[in-house]
Protein backbone atom coordinates (compact mmCIF):
# COMPACT_ATOMS: atom_id res chain seq x y z
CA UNK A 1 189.18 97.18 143.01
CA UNK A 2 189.16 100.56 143.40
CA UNK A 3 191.43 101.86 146.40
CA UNK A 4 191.32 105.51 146.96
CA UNK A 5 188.29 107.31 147.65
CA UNK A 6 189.15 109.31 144.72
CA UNK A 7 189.14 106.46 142.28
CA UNK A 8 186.08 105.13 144.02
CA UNK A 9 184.39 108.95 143.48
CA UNK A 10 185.98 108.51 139.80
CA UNK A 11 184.15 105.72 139.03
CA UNK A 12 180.57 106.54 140.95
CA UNK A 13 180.72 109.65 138.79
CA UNK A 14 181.72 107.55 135.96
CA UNK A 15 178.55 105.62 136.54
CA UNK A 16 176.19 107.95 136.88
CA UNK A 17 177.15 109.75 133.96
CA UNK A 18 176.51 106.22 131.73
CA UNK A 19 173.15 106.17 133.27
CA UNK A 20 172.34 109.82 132.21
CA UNK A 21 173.29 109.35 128.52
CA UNK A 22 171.69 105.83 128.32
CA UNK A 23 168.59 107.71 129.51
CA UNK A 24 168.78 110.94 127.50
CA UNK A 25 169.31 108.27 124.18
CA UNK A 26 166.36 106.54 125.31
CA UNK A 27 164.37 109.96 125.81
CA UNK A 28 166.01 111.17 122.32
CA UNK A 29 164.66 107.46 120.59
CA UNK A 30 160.99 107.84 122.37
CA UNK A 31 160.41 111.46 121.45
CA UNK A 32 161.60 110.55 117.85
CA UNK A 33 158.97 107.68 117.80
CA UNK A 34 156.12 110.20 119.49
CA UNK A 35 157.38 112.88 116.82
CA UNK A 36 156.51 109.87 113.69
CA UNK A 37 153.49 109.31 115.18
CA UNK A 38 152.17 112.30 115.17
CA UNK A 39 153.56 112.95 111.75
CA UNK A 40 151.74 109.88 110.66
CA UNK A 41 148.40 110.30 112.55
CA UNK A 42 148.50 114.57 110.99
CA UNK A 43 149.29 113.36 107.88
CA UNK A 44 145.99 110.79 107.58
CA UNK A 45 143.66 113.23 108.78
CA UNK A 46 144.55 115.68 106.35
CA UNK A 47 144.24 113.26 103.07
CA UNK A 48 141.13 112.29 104.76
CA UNK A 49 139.62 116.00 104.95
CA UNK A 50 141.34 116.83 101.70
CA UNK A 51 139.45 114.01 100.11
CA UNK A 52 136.09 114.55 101.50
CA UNK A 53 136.38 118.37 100.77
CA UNK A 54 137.22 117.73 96.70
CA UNK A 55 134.30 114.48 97.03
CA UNK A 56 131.68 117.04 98.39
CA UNK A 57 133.01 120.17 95.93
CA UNK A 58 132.49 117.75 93.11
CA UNK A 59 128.76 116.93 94.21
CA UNK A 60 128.42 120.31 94.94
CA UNK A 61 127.54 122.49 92.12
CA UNK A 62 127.10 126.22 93.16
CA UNK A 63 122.78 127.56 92.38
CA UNK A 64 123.57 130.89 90.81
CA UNK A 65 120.50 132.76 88.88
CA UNK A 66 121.90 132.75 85.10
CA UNK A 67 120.96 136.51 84.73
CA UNK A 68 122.94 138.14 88.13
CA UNK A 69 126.26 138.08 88.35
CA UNK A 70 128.34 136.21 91.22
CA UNK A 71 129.02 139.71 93.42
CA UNK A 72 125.15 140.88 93.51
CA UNK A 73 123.40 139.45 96.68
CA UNK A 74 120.13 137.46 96.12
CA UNK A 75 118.61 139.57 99.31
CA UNK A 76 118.91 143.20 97.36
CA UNK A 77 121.54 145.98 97.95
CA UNK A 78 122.91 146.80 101.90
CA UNK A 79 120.87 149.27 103.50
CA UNK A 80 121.80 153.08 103.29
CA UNK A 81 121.13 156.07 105.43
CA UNK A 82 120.84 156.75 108.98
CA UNK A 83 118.91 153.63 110.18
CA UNK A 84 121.08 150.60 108.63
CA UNK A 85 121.55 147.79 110.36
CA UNK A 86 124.45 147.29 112.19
């Protein structure tokens, strides 16, 4: 048994300091699990938009008129002059 209130200061510290690394592990382990998780749960929902983007670009074909190229508008050239549209 401890005798001098030095020793029994020793070992209160000694304690307390257990406690605070058993509780900063257990903080390190949960954040580490939170950190997978989210990993995990990031990870699905991007396969899952990736796939459904490539699924509807495949069913998608782009409407182009065969005789304009890609760059010319359908709706004509911008307006010029003082009264364009802003």
């Amino acid at each position: 048994m401890p005798s001098t209130t030095a020793d029994r200061a020793r070992a209160h510290g000694a304690h307390h300091r257990a406690r605070l690394a058993d509780l900063v592990q257990q903080l390190g382990d949960a954040f580490r699990e939170f950190a997978r998780t989210v990993a995990r749960t990031v990870a699905r929902i991007v396969t899952r938009t990736v796939r459904a983007t490539r699924a509807l670009a495949d069913q998608t074909t782009v409407r182009r008129a065969p005789d304009r190229p890609a760059h010319v508008s359908p709706y004509g050239p911008p307006p010029r002059g003082r009264h364009r549209r802003h």
